[in-house]
Protein backbone atom coordinates (compact mmCIF):
# COMPACT_ATOMS: atom_id res chain seq x y z
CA UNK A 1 18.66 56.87 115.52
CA UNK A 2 21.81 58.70 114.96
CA UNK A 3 22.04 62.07 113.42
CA UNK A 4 24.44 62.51 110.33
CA UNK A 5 26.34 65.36 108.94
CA UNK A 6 25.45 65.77 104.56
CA UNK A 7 29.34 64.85 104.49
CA UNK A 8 28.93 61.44 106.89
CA UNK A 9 25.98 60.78 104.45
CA UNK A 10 28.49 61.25 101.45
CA UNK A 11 31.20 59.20 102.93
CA UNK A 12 28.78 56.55 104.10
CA UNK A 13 27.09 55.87 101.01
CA UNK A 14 30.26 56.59 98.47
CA UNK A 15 29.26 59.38 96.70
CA UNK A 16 30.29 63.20 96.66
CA UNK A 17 28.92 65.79 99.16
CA UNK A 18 27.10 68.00 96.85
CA UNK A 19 25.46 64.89 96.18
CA UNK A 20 23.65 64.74 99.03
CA UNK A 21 22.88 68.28 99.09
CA UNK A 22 21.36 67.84 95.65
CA UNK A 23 19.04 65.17 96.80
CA UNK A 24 17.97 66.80 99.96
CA UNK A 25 17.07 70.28 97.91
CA UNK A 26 15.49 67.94 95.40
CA UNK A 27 13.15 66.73 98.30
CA UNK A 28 14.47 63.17 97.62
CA UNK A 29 16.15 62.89 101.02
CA UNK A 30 14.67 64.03 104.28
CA UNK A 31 16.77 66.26 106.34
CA UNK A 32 16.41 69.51 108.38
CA UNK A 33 18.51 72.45 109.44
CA UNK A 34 20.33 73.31 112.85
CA UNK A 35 20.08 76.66 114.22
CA UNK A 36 23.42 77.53 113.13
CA UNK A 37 22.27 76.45 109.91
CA UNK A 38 23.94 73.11 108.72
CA UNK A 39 21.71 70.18 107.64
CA UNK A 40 21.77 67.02 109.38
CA UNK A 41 19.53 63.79 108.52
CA UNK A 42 18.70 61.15 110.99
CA UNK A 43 20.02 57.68 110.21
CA UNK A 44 16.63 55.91 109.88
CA UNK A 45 15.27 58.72 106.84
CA UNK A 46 18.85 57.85 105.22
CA UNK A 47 18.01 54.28 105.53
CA UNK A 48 14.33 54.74 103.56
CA UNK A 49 16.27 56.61 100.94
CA UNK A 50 18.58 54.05 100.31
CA UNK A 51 15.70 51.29 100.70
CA UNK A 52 13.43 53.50 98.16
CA UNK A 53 15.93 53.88 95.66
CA UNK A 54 17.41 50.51 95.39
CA UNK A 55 20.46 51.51 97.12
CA UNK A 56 22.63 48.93 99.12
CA UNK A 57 22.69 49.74 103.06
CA UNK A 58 25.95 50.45 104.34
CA UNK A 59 26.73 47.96 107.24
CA UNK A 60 26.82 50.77 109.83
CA UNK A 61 23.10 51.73 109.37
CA UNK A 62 22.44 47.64 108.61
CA UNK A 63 20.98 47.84 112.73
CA UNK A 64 18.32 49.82 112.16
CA UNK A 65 15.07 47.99 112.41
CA UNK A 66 12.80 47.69 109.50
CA UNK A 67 9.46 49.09 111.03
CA UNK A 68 6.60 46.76 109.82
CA UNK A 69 2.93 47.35 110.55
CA UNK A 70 0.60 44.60 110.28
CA UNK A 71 -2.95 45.79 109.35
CA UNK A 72 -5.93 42.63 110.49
CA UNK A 73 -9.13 42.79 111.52
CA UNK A 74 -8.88 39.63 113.19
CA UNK A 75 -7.33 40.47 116.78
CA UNK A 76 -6.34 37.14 117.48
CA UNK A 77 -4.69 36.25 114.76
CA UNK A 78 -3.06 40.02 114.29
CA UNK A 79 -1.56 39.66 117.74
CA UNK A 80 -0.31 36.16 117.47
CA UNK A 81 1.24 37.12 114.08
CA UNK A 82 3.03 40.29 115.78
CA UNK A 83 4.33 38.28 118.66
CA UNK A 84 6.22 35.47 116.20
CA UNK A 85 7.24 38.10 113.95
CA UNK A 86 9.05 40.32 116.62
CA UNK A 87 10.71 37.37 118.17
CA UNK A 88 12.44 36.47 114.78
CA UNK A 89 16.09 36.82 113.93
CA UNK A 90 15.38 39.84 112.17
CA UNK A 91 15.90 43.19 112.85
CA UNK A 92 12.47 43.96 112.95
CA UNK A 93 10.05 46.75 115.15
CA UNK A 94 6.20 45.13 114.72
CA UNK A 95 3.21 47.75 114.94
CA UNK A 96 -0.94 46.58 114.77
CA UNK A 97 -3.43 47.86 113.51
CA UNK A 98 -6.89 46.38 113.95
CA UNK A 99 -8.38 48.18 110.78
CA UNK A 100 -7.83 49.89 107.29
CA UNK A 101 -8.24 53.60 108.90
CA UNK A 102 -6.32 53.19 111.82
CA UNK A 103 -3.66 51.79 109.89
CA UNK A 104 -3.50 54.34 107.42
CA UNK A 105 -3.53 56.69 110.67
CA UNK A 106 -0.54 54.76 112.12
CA UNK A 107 1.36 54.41 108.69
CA UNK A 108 1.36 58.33 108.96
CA UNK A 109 2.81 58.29 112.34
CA UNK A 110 5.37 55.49 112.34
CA UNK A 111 6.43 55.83 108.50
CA UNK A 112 6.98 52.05 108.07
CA UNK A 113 9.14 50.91 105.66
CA UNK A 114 6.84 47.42 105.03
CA UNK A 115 3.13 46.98 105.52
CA UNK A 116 1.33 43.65 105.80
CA UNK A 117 -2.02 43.91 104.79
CA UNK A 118 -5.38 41.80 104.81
CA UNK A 119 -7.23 41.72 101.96
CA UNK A 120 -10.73 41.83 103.33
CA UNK A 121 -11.30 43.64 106.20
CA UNK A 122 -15.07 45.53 107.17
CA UNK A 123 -15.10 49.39 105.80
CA UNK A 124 -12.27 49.90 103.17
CA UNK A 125 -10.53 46.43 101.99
CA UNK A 126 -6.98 46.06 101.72
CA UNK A 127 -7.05 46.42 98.34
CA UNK A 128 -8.05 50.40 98.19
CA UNK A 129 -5.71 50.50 101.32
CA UNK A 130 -2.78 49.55 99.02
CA UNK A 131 -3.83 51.98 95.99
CA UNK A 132 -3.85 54.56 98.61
CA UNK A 133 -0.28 53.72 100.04
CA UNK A 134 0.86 53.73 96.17
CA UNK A 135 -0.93 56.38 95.39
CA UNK A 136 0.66 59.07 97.64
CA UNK A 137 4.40 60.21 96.97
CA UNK A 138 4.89 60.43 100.86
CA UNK A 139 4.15 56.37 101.09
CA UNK A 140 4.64 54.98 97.69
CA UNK A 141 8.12 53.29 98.57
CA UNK A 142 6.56 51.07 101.30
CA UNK A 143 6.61 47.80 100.66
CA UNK A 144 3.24 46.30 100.65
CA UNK A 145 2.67 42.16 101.41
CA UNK A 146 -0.95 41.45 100.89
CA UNK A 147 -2.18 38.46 102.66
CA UNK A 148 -5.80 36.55 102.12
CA UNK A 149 -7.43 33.49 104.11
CA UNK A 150 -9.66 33.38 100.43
CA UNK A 151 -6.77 33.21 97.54
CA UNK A 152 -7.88 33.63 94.50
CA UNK A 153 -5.66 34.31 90.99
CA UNK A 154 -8.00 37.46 90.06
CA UNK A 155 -7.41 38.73 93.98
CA UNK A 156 -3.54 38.17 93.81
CA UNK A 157 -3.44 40.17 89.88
CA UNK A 158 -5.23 43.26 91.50
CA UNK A 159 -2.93 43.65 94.25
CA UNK A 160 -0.36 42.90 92.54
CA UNK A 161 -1.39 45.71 89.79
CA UNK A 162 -2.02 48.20 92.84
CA UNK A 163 1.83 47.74 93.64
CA UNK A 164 1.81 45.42 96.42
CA UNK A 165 5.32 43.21 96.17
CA UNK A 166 4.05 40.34 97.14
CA UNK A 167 1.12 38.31 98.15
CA UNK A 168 0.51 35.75 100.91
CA UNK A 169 -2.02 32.99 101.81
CA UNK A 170 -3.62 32.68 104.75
CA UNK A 171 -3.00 30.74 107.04
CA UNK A 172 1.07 31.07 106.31
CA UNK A 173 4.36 31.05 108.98
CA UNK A 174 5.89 33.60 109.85
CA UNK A 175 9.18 32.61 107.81
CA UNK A 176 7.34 32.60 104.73
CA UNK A 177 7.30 36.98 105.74
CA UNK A 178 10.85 37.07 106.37
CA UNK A 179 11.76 35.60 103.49
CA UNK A 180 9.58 37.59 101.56
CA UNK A 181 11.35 40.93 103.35
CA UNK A 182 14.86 38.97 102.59
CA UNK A 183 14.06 38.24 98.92
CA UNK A 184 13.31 42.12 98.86
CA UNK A 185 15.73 43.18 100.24
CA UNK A 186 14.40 44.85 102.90
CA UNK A 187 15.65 42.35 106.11
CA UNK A 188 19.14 40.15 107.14
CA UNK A 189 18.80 38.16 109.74
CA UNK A 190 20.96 39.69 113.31
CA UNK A 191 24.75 38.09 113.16
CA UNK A 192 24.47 35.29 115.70
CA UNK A 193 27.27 35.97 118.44
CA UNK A 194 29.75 33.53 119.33
């Protein structure tokens, strides 16, 4: 995480200083103030900006991994999931969470910019999980992938009307996620060297 100046966040993104001033006394963009009083904002709460409003990623802040938390109750499959998905040729940092509350807990701590969430898990289902995510200002940009082991159309409208962005069947690869995050913009796979 690198810390940038309101004029390298001007520069970088191609638009004018006050700008970025505007947005970050708007509450838009995250940013805090040195003891000497200038404002700096860390790379990564640039990057969920940009992500949140649509805006393309300059290529400097493109290695930045997308922080994903996958929400299960099945610890098995949850772990198995994580493992392939961090292995990928994505930029990607993987977090688990074995149920709804300590995944809302952990979405609170590690600000993820994509959740992947299990429909039916013991307690609160994914479902109010996802209206909760939408519902708040402070998580409503995170991208939520629902995933169920029992599909149904009806299942797939609801999330889909609580504002997840897409919806996955059980059991599914892990490249059917990636794509999904790709398709959203979200993830590019690493450059291969040589």
């Amino acid at each position: 995480m690198r810390l940038l100046t309101s004029h390298e966040v001007a520069s970088l993104v191609q638009v004018s200083p006050s700008s970025v001033l505007k947005w970050i006394e708007q509450g838009k963009l995250r940013a805090f103030r040195t003891p000497g009083g200038h404002r700096r904002v860390a790379s990564d709460e640039l990057v969920d900006f940009l992500r949140a409003h649509r805006l393309p990623v300059p290529r400097e802040l493109e290695g930045e991994k997308v922080r994903l938390l996958v929400i299960d109750d099945e610890p098995t499959y949850l772990r198995s999931l994580g493992a392939l998905l961090a292995k990928s040729d994505f930029p990607i940092e993987v977090s688990l969470a074995e149920n709804a509350l300590d995944g809302l807990l952990k979405v609170g701590l590690l600000r993820p910019e994509v959740v992947l969430l299990d429909s039916y898990m013991p307690g609160m289902d994914g479902l109010e999980v996802c209206r909760r995510l939408k519902e708040s200002p402070q998580t409503a940009s995170i991208a939520v992938l629902a995933m169920s082991g029992r599909h149904s159309a009806e299942l797939e409208k609801k999330f889909h009307e609580a504002g997840a962005a897409a919806f996955l069947r059980k059991p599914f690869q892990p490249a059917e996620v990636l794509s999904k995050l790709e398709v959203l913009g979200l993830v590019r796979p690493k450059p291969r060297s040589g």
